[in-house]
PDB file of N, CA and C in Angstrom:
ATOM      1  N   UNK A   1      21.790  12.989  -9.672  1.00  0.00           N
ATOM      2  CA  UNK A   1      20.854  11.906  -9.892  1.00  0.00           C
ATOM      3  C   UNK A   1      20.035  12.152 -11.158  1.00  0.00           C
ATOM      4  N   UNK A   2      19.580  13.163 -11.666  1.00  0.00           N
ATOM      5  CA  UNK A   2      18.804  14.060 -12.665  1.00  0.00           C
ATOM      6  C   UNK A   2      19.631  13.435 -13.736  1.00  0.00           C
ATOM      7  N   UNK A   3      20.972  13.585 -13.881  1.00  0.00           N
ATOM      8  CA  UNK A   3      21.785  13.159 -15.269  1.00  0.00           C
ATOM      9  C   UNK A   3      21.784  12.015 -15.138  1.00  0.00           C
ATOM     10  N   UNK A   4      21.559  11.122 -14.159  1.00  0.00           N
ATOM     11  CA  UNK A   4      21.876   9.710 -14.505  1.00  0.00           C
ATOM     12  C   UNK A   4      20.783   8.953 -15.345  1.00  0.00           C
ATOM     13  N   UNK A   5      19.719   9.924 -14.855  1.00  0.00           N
ATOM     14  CA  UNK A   5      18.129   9.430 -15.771  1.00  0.00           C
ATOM     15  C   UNK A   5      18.252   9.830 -17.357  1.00  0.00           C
ATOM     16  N   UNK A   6      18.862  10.784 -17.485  1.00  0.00           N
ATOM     17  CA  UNK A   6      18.983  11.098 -19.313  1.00  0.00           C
ATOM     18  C   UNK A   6      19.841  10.350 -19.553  1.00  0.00           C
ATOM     19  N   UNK A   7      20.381   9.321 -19.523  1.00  0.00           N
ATOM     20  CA  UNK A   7      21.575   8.582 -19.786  1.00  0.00           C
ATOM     21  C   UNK A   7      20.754   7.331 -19.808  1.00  0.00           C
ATOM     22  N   UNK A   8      19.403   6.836 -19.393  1.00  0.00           N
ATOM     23  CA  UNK A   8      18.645   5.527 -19.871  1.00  0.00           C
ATOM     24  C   UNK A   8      18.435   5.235 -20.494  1.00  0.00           C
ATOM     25  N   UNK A   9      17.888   4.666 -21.497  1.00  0.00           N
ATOM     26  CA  UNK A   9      17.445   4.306 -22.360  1.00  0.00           C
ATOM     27  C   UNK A   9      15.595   4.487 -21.820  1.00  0.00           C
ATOM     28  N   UNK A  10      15.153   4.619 -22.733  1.00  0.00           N
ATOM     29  CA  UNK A  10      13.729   5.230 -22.416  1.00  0.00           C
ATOM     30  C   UNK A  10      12.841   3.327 -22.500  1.00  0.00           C
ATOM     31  N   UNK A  11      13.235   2.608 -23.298  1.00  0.00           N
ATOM     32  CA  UNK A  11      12.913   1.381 -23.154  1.00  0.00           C
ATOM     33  C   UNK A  11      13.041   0.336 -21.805  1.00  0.00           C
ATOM     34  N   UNK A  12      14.164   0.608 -21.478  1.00  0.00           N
ATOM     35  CA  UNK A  12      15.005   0.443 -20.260  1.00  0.00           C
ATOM     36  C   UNK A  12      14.326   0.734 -19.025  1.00  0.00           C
ATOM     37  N   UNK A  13      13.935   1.904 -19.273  1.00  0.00           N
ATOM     38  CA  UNK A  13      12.948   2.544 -17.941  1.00  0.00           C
ATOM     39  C   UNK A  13      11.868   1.951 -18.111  1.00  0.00           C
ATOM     40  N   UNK A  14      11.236   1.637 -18.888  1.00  0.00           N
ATOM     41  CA  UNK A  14       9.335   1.053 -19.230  1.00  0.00           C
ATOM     42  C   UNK A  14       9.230  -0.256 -18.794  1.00  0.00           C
ATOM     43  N   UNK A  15      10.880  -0.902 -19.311  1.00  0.00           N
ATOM     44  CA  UNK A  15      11.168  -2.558 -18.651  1.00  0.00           C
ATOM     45  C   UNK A  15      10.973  -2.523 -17.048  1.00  0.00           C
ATOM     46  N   UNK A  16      12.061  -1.454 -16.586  1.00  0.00           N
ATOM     47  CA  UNK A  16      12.026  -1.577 -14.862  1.00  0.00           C
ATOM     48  C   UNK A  16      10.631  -1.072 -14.206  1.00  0.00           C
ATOM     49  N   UNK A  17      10.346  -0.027 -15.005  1.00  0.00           N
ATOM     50  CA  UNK A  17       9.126   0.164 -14.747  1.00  0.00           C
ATOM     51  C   UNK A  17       8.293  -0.818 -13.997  1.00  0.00           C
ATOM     52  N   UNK A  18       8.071  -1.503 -15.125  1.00  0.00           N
ATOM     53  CA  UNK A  18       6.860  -3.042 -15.218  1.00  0.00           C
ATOM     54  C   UNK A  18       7.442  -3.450 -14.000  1.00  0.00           C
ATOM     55  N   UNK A  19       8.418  -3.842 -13.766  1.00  0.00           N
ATOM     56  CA  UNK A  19       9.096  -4.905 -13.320  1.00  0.00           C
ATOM     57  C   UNK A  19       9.092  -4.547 -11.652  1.00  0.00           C
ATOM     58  N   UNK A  20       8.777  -3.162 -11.714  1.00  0.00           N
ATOM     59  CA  UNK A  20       8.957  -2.462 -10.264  1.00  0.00           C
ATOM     60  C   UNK A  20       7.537  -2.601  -9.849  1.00  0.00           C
ATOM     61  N   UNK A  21       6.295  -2.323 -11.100  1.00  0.00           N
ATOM     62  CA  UNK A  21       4.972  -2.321 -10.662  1.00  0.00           C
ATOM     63  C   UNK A  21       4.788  -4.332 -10.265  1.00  0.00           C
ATOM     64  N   UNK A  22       5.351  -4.563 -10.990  1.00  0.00           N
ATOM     65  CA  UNK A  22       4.952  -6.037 -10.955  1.00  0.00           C
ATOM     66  C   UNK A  22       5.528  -6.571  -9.656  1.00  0.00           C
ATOM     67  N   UNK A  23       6.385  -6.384  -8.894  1.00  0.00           N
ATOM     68  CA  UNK A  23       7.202  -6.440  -7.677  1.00  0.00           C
ATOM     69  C   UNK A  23       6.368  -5.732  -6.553  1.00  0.00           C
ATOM     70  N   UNK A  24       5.588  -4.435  -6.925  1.00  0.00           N
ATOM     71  CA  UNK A  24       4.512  -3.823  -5.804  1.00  0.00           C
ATOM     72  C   UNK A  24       3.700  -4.817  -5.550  1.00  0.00           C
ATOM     73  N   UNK A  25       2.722  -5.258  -6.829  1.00  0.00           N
ATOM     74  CA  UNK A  25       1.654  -5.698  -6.918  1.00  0.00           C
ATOM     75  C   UNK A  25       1.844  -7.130  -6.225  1.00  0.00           C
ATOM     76  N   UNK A  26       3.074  -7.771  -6.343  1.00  0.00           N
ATOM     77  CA  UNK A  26       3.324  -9.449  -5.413  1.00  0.00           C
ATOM     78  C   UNK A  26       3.539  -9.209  -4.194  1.00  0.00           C
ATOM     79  N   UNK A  27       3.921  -7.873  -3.653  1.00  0.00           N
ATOM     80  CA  UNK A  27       4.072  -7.824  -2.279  1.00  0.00           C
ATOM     81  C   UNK A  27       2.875  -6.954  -1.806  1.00  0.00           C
ATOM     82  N   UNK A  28       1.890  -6.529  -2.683  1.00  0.00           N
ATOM     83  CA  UNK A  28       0.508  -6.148  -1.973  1.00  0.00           C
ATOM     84  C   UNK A  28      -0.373  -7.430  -1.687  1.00  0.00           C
ATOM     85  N   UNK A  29      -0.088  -8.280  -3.037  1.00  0.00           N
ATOM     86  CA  UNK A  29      -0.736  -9.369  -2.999  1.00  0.00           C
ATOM     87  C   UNK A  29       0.231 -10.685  -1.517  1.00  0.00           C
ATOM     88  N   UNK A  30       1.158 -10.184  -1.315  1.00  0.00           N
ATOM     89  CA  UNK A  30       1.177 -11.057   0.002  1.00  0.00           C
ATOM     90  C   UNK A  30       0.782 -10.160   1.046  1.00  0.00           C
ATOM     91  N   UNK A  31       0.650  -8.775   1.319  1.00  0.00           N
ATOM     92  CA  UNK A  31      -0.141  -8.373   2.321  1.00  0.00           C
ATOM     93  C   UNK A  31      -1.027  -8.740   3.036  1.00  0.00           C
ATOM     94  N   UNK A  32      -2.250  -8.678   1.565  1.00  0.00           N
ATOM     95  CA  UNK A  32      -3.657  -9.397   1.833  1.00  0.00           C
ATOM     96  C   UNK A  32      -3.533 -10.292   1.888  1.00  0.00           C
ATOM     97  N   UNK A  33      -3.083 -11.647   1.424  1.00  0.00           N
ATOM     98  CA  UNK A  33      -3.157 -12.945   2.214  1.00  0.00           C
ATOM     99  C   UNK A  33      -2.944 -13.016   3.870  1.00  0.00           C
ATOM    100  N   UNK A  34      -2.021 -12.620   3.992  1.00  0.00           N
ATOM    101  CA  UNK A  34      -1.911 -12.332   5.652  1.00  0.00           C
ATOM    102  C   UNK A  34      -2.585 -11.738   6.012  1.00  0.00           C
ATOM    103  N   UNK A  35      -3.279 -10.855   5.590  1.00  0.00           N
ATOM    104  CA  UNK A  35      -4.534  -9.424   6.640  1.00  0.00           C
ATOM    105  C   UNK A  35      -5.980 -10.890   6.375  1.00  0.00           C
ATOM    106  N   UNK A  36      -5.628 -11.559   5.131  1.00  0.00           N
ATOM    107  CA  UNK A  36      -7.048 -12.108   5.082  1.00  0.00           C
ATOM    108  C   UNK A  36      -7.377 -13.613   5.815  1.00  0.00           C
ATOM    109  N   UNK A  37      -6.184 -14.027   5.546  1.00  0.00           N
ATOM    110  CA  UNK A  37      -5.996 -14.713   7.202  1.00  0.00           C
ATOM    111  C   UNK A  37      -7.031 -16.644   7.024  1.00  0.00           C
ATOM    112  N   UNK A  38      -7.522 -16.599   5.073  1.00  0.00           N
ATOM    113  CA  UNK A  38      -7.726 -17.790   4.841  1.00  0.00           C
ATOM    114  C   UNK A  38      -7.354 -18.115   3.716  1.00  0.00           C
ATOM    115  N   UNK A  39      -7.060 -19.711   3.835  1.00  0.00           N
ATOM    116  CA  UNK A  39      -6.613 -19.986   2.740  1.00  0.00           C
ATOM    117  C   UNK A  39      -7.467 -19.884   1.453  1.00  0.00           C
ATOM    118  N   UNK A  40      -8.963 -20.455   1.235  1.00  0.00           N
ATOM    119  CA  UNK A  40      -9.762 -19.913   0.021  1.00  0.00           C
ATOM    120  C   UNK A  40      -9.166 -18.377  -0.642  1.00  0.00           C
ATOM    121  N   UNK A  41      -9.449 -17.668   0.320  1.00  0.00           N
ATOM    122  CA  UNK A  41      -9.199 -16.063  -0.565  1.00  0.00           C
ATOM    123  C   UNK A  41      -7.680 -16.074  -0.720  1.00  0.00           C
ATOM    124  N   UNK A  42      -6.787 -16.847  -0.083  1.00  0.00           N
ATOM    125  CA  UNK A  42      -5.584 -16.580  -0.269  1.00  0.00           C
ATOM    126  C   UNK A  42      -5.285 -16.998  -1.475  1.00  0.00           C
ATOM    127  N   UNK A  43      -5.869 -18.416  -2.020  1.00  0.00           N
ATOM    128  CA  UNK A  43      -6.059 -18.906  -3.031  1.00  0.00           C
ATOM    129  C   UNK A  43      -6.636 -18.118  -4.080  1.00  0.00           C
ATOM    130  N   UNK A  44      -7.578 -17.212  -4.176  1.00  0.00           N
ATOM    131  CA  UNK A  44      -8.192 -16.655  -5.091  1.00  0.00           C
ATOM    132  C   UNK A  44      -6.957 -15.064  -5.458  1.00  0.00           C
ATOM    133  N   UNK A  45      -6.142 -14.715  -4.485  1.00  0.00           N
ATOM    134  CA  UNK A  45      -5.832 -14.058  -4.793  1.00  0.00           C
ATOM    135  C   UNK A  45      -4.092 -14.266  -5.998  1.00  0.00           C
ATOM    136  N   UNK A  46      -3.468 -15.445  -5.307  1.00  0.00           N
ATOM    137  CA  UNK A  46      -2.696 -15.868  -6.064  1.00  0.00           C
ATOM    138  C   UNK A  46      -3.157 -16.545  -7.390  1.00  0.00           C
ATOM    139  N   UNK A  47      -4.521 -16.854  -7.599  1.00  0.00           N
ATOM    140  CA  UNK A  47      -5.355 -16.758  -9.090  1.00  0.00           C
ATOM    141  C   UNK A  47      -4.892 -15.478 -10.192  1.00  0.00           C
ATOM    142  N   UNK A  48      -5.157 -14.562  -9.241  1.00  0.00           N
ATOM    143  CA  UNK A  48      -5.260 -13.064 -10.041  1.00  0.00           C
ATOM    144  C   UNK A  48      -3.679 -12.905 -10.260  1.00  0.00           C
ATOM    145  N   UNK A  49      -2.677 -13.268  -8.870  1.00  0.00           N
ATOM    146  CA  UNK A  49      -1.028 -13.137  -9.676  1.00  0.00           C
ATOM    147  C   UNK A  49      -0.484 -14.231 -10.714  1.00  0.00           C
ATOM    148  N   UNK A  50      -1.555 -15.132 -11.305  1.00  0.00           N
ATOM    149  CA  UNK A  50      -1.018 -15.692 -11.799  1.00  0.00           C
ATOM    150  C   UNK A  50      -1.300 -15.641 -13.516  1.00  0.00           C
ATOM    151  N   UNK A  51      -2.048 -14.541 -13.245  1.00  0.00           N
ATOM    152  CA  UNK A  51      -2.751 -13.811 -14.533  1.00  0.00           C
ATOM    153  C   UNK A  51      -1.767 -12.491 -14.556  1.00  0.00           C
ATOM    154  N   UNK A  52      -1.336 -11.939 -13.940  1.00  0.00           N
ATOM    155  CA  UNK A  52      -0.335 -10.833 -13.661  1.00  0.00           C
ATOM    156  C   UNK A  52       1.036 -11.522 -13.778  1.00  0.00           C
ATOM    157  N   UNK A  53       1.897 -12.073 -13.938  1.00  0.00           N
ATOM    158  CA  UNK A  53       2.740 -12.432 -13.985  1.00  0.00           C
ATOM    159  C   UNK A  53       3.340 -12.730 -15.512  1.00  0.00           C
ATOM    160  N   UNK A  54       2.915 -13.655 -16.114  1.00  0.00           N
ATOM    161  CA  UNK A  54       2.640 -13.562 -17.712  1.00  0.00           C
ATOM    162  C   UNK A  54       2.231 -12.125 -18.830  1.00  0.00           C
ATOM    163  N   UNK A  55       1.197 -11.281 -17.838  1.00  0.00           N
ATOM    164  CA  UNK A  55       1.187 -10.291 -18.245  1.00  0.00           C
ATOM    165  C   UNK A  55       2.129  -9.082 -18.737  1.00  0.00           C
ATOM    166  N   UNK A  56       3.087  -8.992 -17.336  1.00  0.00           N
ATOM    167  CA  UNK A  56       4.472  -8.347 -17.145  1.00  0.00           C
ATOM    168  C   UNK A  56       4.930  -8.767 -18.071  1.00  0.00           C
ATOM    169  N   UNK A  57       5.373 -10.168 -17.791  1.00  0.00           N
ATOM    170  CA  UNK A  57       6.377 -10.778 -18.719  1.00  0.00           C
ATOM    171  C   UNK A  57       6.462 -10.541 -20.473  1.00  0.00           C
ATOM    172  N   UNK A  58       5.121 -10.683 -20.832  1.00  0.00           N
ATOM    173  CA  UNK A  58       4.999 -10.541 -22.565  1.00  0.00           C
ATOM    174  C   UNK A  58       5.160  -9.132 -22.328  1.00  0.00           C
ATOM    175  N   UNK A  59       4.683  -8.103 -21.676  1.00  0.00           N
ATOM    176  CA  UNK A  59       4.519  -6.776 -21.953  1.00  0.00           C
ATOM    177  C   UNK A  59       6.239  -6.365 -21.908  1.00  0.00           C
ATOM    178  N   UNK A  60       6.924  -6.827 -21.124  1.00  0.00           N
ATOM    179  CA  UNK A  60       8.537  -6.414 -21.186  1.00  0.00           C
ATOM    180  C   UNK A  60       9.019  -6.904 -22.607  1.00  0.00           C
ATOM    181  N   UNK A  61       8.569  -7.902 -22.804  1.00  0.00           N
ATOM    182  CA  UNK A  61       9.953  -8.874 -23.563  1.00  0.00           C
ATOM    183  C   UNK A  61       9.147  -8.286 -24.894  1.00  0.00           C
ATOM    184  N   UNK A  62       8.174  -7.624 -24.812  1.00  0.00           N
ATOM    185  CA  UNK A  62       7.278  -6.717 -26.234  1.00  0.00           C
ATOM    186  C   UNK A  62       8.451  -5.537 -26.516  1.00  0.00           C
ATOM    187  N   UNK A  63       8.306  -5.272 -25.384  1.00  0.00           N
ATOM    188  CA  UNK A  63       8.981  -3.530 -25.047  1.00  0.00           C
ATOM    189  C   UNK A  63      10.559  -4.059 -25.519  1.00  0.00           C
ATOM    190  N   UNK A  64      11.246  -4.757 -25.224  1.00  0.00           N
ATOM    191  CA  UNK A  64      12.800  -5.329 -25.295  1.00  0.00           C
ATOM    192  C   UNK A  64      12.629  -5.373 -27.040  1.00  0.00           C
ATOM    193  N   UNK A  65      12.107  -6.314 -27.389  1.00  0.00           N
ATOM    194  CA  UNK A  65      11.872  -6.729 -29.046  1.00  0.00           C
ATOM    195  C   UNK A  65      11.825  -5.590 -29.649  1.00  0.00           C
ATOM    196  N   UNK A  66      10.879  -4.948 -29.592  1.00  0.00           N
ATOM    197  CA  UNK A  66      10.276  -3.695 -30.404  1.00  0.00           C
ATOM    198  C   UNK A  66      11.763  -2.989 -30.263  1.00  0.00           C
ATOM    199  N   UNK A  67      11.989  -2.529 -29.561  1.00  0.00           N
ATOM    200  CA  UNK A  67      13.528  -1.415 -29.189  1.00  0.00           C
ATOM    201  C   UNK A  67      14.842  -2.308 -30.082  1.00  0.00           C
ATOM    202  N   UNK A  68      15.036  -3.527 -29.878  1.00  0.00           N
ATOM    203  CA  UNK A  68      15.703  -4.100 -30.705  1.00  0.00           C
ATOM    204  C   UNK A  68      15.457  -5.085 -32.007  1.00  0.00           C
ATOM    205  N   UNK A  69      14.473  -4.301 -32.545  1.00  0.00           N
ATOM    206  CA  UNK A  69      14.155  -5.144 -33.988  1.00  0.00           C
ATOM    207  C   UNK A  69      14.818  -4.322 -35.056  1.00  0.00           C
ATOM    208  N   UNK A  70      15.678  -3.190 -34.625  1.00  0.00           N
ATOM    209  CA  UNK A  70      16.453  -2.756 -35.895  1.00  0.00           C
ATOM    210  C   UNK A  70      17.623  -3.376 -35.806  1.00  0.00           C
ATOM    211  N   UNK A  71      17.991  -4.119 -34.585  1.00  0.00           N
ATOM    212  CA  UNK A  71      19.276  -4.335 -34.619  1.00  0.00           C
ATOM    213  C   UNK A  71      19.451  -6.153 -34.778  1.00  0.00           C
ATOM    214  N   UNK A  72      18.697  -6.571 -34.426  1.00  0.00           N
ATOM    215  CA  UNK A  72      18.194  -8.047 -35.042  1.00  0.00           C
ATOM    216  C   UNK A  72      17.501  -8.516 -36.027  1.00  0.00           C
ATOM    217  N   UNK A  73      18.414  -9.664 -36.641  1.00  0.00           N
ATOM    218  CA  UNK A  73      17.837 -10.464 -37.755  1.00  0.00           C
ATOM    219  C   UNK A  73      16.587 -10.964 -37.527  1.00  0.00           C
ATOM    220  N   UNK A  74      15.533 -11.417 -38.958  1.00  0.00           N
ATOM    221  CA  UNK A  74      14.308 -11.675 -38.706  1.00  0.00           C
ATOM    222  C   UNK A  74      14.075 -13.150 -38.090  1.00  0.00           C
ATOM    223  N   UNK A  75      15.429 -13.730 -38.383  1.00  0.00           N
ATOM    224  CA  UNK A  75      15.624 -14.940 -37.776  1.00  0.00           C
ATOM    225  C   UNK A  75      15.641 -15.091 -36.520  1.00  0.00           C
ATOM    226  N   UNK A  76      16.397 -14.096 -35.965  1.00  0.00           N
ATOM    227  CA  UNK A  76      16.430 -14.418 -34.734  1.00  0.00           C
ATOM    228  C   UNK A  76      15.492 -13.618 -33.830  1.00  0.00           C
ATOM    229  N   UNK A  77      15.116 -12.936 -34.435  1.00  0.00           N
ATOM    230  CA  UNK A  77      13.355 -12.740 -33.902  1.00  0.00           C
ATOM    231  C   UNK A  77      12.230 -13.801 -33.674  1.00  0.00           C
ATOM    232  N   UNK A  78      12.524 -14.355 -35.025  1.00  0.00           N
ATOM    233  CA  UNK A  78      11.700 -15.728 -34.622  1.00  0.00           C
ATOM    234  C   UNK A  78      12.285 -16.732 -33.735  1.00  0.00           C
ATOM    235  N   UNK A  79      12.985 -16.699 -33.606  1.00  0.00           N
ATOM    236  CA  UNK A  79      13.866 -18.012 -32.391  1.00  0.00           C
ATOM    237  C   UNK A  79      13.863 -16.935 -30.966  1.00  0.00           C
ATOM    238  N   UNK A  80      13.808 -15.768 -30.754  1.00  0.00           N
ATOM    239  CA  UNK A  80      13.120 -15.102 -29.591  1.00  0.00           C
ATOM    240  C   UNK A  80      11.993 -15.536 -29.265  1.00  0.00           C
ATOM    241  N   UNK A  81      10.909 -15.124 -30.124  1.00  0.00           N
ATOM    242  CA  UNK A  81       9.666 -15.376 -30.347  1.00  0.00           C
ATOM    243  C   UNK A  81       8.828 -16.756 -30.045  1.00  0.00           C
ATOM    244  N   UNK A  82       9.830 -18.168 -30.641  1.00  0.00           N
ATOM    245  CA  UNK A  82       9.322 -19.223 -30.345  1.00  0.00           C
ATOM    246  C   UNK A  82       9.943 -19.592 -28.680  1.00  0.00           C
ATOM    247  N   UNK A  83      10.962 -19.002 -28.241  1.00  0.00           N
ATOM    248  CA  UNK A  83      11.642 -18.875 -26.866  1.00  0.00           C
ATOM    249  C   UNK A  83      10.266 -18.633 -26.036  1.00  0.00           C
ATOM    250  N   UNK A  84       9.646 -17.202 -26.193  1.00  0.00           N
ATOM    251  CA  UNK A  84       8.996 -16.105 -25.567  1.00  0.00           C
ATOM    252  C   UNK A  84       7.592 -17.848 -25.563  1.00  0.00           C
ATOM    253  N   UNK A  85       7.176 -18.035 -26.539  1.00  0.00           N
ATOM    254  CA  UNK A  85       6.438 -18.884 -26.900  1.00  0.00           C
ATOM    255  C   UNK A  85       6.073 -20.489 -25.896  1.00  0.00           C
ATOM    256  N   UNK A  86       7.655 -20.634 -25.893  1.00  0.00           N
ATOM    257  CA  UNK A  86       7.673 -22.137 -24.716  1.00  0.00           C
ATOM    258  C   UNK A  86       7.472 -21.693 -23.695  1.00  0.00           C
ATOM    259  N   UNK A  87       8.241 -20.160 -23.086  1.00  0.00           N
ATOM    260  CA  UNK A  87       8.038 -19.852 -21.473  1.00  0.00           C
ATOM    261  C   UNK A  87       6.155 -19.938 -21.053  1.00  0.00           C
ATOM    262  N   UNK A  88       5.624 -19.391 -22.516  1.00  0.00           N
ATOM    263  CA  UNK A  88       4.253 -19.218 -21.821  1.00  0.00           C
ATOM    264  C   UNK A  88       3.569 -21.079 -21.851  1.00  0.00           C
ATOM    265  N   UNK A  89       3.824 -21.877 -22.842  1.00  0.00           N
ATOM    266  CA  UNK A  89       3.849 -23.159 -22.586  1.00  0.00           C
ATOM    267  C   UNK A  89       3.703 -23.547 -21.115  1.00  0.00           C
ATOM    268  N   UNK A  90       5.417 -23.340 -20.684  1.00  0.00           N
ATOM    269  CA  UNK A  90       4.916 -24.166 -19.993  1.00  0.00           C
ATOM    270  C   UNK A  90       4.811 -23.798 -18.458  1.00  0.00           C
ATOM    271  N   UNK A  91       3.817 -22.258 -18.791  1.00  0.00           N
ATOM    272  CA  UNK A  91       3.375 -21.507 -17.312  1.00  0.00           C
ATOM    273  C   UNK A  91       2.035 -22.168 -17.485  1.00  0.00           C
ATOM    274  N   UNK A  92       1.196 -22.777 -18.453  1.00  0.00           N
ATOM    275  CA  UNK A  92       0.172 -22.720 -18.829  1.00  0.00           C
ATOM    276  C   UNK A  92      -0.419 -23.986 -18.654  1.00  0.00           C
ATOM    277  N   UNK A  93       1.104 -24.866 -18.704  1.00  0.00           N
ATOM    278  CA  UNK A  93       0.298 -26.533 -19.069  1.00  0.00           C
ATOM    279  C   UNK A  93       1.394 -27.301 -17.903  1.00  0.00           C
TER     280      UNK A  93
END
């Protein structure tokens, strides 16, 4: 199991990483809705995942870019970029 981890990509791991913390944090956050047992706080708490969610998201697709900006054109960085750009659109509006 030890060799299969030197064989990652160190970017790779920081992605799942996130992606594993961000997967804790939605299933702590459905815990407490159920332990809290109303809808107001249930409401306030899916507030806070909805500030966490976007968060993950730019922080991966940062981590993805950065690792592959030697191997991509500046063009298509920017057509990532304006991609990365609409998703937050239209979480927002």
């Amino acid at each position: 199991m030890r060799r299969w981890f030197h064989h990652l990509d160190s970017a790779v791991m920081s992605m799942a990483g996130l992606r594993i913390l961000s997967a804790l944090i939605e299933l702590s956050a459905a815990i407490a809705m159920l332990f809290l047992n109303d809808v107001k706080k249930a409401l306030a708490v899916n507030a806070f995942l909805a500030m966490v969610g976007p968060t993950i998201l730019i922080t991966t697709m940062s981590i993805g870019l950065i690792s592959l900006s030697d191997d991509l054109s500046v063009s298509k960085l920017v057509f990532i970029a304006i991609g990365v750009g609409f998703i937050l659109y239209g979480i927002y509006k």
